[in-house]
Protein backbone atom coordinates (compact mmCIF):
# COMPACT_ATOMS: atom_id res chain seq x y z
CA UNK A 1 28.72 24.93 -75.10
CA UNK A 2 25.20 26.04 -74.79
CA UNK A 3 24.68 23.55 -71.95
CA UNK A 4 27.87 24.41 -69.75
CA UNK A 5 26.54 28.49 -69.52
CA UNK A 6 23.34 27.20 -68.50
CA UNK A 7 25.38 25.27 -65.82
CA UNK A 8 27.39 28.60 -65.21
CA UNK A 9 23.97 30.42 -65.26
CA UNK A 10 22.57 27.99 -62.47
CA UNK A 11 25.89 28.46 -60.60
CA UNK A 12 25.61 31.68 -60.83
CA UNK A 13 22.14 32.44 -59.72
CA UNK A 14 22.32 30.21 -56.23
CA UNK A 15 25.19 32.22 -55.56
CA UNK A 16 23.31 35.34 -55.98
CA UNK A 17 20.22 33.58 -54.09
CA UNK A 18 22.80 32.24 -51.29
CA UNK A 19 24.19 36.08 -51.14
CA UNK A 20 21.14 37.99 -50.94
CA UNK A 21 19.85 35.44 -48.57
CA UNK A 22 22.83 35.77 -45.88
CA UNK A 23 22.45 40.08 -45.96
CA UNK A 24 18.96 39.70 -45.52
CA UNK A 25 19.45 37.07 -42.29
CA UNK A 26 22.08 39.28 -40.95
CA UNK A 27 20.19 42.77 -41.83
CA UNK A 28 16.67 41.42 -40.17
CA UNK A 29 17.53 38.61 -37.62
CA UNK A 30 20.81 38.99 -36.64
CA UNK A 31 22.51 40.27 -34.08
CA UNK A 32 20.50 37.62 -32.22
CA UNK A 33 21.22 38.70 -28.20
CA UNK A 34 18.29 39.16 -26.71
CA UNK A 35 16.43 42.21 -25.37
CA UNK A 36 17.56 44.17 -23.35
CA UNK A 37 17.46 43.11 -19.24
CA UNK A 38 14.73 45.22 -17.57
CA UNK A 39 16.56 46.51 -14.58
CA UNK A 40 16.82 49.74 -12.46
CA UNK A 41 20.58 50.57 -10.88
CA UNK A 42 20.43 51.90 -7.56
CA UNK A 43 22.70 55.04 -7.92
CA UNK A 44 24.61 54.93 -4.73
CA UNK A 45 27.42 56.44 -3.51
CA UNK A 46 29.25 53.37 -3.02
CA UNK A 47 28.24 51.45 -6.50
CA UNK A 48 29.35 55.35 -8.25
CA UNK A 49 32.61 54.95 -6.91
CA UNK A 50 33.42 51.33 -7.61
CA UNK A 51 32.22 52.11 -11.08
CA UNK A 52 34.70 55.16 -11.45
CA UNK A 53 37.07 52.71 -10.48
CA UNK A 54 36.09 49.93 -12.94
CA UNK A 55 35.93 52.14 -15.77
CA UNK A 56 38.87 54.78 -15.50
CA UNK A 57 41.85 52.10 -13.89
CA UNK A 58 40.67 48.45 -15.18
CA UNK A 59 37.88 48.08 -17.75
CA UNK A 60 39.21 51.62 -19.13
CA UNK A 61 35.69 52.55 -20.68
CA UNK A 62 36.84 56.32 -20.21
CA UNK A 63 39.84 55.36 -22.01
CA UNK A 64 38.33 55.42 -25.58
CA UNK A 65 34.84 57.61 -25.14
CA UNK A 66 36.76 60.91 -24.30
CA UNK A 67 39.68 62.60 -26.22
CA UNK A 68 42.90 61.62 -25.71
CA UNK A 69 46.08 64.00 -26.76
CA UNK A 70 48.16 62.08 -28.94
CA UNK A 71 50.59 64.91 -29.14
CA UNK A 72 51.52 63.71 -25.78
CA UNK A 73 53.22 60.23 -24.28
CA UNK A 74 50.47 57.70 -24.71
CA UNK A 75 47.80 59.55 -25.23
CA UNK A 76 46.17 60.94 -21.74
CA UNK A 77 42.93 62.23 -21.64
CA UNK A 78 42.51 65.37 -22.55
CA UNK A 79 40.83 68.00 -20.40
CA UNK A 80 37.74 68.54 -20.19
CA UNK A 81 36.67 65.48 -22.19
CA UNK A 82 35.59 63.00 -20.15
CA UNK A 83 32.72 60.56 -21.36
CA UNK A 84 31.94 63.07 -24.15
CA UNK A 85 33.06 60.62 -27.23
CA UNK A 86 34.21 61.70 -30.44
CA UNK A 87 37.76 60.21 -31.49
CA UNK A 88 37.48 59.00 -35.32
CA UNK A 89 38.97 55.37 -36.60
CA UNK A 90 39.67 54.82 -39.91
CA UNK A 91 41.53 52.85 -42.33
CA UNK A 92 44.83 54.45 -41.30
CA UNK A 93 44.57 52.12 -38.28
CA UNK A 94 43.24 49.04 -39.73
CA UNK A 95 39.22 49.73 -39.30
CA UNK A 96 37.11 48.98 -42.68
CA UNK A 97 35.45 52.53 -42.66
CA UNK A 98 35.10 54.74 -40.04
CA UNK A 99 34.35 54.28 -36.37
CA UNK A 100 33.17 57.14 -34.07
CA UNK A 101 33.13 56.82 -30.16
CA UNK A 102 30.29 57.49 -29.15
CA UNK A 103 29.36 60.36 -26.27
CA UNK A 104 28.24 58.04 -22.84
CA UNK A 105 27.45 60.84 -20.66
CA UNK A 106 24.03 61.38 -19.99
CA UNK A 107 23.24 63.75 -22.77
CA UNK A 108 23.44 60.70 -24.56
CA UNK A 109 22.57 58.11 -22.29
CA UNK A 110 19.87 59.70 -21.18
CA UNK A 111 17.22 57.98 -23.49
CA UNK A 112 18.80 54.58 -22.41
CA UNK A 113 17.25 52.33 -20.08
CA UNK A 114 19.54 50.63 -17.48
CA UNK A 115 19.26 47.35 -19.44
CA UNK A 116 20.04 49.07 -22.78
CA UNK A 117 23.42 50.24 -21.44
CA UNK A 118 23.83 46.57 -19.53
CA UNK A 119 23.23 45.02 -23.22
CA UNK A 120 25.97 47.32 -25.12
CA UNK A 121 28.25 47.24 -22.17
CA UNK A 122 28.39 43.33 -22.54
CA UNK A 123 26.90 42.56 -25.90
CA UNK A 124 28.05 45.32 -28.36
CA UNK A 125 24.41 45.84 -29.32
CA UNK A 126 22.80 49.41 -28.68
CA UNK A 127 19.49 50.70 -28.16
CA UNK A 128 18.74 51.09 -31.97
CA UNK A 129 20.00 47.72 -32.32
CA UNK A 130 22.78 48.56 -33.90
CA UNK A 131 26.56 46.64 -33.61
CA UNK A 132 29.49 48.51 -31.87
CA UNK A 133 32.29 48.06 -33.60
CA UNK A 134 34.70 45.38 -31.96
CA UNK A 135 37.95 47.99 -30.70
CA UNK A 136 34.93 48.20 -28.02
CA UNK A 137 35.81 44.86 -26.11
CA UNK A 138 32.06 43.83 -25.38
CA UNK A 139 33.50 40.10 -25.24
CA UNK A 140 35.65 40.62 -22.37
CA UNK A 141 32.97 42.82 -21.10
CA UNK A 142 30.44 40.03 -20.86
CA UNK A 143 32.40 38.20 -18.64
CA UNK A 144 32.07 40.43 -16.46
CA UNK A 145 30.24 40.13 -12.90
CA UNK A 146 26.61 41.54 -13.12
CA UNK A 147 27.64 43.84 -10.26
CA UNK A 148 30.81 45.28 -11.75
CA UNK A 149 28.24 46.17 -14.76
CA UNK A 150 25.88 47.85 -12.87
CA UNK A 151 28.13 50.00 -10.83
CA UNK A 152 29.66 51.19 -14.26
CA UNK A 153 26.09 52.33 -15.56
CA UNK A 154 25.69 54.09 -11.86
CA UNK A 155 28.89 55.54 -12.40
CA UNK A 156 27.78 56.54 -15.84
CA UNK A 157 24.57 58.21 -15.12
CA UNK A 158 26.58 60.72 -12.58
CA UNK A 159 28.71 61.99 -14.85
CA UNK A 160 28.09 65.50 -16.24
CA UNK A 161 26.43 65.61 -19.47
CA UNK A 162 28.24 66.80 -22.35
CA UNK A 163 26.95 67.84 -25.33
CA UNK A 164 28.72 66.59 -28.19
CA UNK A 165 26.82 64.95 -31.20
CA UNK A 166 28.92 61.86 -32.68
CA UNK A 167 28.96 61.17 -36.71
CA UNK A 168 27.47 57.92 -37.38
CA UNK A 169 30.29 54.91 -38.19
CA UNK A 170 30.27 53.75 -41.57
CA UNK A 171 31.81 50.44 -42.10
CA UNK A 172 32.69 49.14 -45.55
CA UNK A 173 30.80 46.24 -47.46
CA UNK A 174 31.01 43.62 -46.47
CA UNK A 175 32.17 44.05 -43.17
CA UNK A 176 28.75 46.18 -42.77
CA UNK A 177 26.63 42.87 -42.65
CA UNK A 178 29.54 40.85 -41.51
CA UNK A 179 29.93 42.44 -38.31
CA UNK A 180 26.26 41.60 -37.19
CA UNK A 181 27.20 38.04 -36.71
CA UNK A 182 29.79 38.80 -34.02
CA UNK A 183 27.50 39.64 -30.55
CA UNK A 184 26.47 36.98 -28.99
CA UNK A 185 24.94 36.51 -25.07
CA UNK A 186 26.76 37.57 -22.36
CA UNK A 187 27.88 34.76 -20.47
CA UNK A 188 28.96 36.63 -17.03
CA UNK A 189 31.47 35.41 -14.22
CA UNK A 190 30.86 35.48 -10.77
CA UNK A 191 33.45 37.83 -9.29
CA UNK A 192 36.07 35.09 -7.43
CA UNK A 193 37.46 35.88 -3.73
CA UNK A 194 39.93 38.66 -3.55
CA UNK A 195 42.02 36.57 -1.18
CA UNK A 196 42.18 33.84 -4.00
CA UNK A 197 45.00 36.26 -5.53
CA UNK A 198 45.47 34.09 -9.08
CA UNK A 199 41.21 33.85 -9.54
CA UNK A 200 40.92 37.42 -8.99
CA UNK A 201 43.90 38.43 -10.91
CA UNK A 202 42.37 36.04 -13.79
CA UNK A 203 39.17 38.06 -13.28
CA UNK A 204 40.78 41.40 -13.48
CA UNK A 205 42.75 40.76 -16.36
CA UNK A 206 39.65 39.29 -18.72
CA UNK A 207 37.50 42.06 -17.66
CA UNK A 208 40.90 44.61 -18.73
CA UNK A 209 40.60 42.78 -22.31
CA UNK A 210 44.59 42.62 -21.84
CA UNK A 211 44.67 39.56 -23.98
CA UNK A 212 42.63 41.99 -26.81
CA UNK A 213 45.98 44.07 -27.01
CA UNK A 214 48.64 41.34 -25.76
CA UNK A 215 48.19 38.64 -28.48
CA UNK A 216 49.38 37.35 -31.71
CA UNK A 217 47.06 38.12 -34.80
CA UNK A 218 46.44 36.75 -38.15
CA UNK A 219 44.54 38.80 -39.99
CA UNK A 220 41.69 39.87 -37.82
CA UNK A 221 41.74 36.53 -35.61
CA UNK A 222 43.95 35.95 -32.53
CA UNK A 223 46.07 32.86 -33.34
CA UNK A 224 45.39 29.81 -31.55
CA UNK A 225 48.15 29.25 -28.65
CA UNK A 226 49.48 32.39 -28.59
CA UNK A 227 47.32 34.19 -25.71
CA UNK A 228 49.12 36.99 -23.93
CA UNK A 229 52.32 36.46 -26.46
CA UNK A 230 52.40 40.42 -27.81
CA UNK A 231 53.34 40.67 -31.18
CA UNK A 232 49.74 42.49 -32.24
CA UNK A 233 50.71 45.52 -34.66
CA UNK A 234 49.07 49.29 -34.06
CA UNK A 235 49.92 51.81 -36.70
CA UNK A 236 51.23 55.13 -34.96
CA UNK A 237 52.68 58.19 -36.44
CA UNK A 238 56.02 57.19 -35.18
CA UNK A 239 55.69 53.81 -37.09
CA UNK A 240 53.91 49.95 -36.40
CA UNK A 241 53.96 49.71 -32.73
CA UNK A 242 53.82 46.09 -31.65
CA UNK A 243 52.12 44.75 -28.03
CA UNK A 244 54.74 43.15 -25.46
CA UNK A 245 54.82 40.01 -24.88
CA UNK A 246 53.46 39.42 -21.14
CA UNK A 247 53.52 35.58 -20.87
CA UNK A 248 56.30 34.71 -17.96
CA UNK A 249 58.56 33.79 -21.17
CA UNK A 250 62.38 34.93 -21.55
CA UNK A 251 61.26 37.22 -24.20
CA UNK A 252 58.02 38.12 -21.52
CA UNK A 253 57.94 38.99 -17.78
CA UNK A 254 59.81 35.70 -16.43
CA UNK A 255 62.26 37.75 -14.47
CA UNK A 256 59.99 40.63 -13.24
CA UNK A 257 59.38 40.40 -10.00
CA UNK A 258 55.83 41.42 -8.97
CA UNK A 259 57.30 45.18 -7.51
CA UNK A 260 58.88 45.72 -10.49
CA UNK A 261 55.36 45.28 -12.62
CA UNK A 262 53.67 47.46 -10.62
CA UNK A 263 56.28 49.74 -10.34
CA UNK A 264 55.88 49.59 -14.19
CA UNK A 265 51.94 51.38 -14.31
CA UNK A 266 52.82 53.35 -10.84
CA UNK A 267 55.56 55.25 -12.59
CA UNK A 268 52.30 57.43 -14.04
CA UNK A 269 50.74 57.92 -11.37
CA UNK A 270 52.99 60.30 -9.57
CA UNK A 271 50.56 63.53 -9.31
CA UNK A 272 54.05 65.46 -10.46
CA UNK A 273 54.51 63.13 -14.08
CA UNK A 274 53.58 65.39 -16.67
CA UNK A 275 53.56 63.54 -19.96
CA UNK A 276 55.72 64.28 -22.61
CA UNK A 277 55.00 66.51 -26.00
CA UNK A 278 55.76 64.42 -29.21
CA UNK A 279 57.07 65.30 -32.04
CA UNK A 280 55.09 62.37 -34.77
CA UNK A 281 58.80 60.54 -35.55
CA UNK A 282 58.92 60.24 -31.85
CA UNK A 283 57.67 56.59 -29.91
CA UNK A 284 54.26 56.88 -28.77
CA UNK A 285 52.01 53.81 -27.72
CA UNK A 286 48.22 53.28 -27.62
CA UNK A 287 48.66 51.66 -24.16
CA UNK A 288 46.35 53.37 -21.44
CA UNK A 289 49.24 53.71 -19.28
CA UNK A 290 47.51 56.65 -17.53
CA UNK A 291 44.39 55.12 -16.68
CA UNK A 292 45.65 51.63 -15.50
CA UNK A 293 47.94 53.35 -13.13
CA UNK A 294 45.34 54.29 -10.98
CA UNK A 295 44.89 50.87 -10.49
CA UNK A 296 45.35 49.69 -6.74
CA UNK A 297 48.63 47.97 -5.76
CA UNK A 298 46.41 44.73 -4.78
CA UNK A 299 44.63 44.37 -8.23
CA UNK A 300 47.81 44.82 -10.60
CA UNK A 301 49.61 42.56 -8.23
CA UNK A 302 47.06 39.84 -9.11
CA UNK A 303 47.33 40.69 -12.44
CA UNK A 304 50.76 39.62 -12.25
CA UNK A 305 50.46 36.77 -9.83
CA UNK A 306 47.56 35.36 -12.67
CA UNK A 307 50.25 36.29 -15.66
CA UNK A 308 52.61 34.03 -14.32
CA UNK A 309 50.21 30.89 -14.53
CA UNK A 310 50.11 31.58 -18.48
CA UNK A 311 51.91 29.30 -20.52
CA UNK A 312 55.19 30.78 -21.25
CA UNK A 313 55.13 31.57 -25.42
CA UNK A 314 58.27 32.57 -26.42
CA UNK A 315 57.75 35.82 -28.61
CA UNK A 316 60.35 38.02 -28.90
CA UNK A 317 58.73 41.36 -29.70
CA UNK A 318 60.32 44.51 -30.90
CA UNK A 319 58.52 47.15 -29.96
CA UNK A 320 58.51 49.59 -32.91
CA UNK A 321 58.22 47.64 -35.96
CA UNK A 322 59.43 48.79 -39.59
CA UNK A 323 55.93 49.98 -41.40
């Protein structure tokens, strides 16, 4: 008896040793990315407005780090609130803790060295070091061209500067030490041809993170196979709102034709839409619909000319799932 707790005890301490050992290697080594690039972004007119356009219709940075109305039809933007930060996550939508967005104007950003922002924009790793949580897609992100990057940091460092100070995230044990080991390098394309439609609608789509949204999960981990299927769950007021499935399936876009997918995002773009007031048992959807339909004609028509190369997963989805 007397020997098998002193086995237990043995047991017992190498797991504390083993335990102790991985928080410390994730608290002091990791997130092992690098430091941050030293580079200066020209600020030019032309690189501001291709980086409005990357990160209001297709990367949809804008999307998360200002307010959006969820009172309203998807959620728009609400005014005034651009770049400022400030919408809370918490376990009512899945996160372990509490995630705040944080304010990327330049009464933030204006600490931050060009290659800081570079590094978070395509790592997840900030200036303190710190790790964003992942509803930030940093691993689409760092697929994305160099170029595309820095016109989104130009782009950043002309917007106004807000003041509003963010909370601090807190993220539950473990996942506090756990989420250290998910940055890694960025491992950048080089931005194909436009005139190659189904490499540049490949391109546009990875650096859109549709594939975050537009997948199968199990648990926290998209399932193997099932890339662009739907079937992803998003809690909502008005119940668990499940992602389409986009793969040209039956139960996907098969028969859309490529005016009908565009006419799909265009449809909130008229200048006279106005979207909707909800009432909380009414359908509402996390999709950006109001940022990606200032996408151009050309780039969601390569979307759709790349979405059609997919395999075809047959998923039927419903889209507003029984809680």
């Amino acid at each position: 008896m007397k020997k098998a707790l002193k086995v237990l005890g043995y047991i017992f301490l190498v797991i504390i040793i083993l335990v102790t050992g991985s928080i410390t290697y994730a608290k002091f080594v990791l997130p092992s990315v690098g430091d941050a690039p030293n580079l200066k972004v020209d600020i030019t007119p032309e690189r501001v407005e291709r980086g409005k356009y990357l990160a209001n219709a297709v990367a949809v940075c804008m999307d998360c780090h200002s307010t959006r109305d969820w009172s309203k039809f998807a959620g728009p933007m609400a005014p005034g609130s651009l770049g400022k930060g400030g919408d809370r996550f918490g376990s009512e939508m899945g996160i372990p803790g509490t995630v705040h967005i944080k304010n990327i104007t330049p009464y933030n950003l204006a600490t931050w060295t060009d290659g800081e922002i570079y590094r978070a924009i395509t790592t997840g790793v900030t200036k303190s070091g710190d790790v964003i949580f992942p509803i930030m897609p940093y691993k689409s992100y760092a697929q994305m061209d160099p170029e595309d990057v820095y016109d989104i940091i130009a782009y950043l460092r002309s917007l106004p500067a807000v003041p509003n100070e963010v909370p601090t995230s807190t993220l539950d044990f473990p996942v506090n030490f756990i989420i250290r080991t998910v940055p890694s390098a960025a491992n950048p394309m080089s931005k194909p041809s436009q005139q190659d439609t189904v490499a540049w609608g490949k391109y546009l789509t990875t650096i859109s993170a549709c594939n975050d949204c537009h997948n199968t999960m199990k648990g926290n981990d998209p399932i193997p196979g099932m890339a662009f299927a739907g079937g992803r769950t998003f809690p909502m007021p008005c119940g668990n709102v499940q992602a389409s499935n986009i793969t040209p399936a039956n139960s996907g876009i098969k028969n859309w034709t490529r005016e009908m997918f565009i006419a799909r995002f265009k449809a909130y773009a008229d200048s006279s839409y106005q979207s909707p007031t909800l009432t909380p048992q009414d359908f509402n959807t996390p999709m950006p619909w109001m940022m990606l339909s200032k996408m151009s004609e050309e780039d969601l028509g390569a979307i759709y000319t790349y979405l059609q190369t997919v395999p075809a997963v047959e998923n039927k989805v419903t889209k507003l799932a029984t809680r």
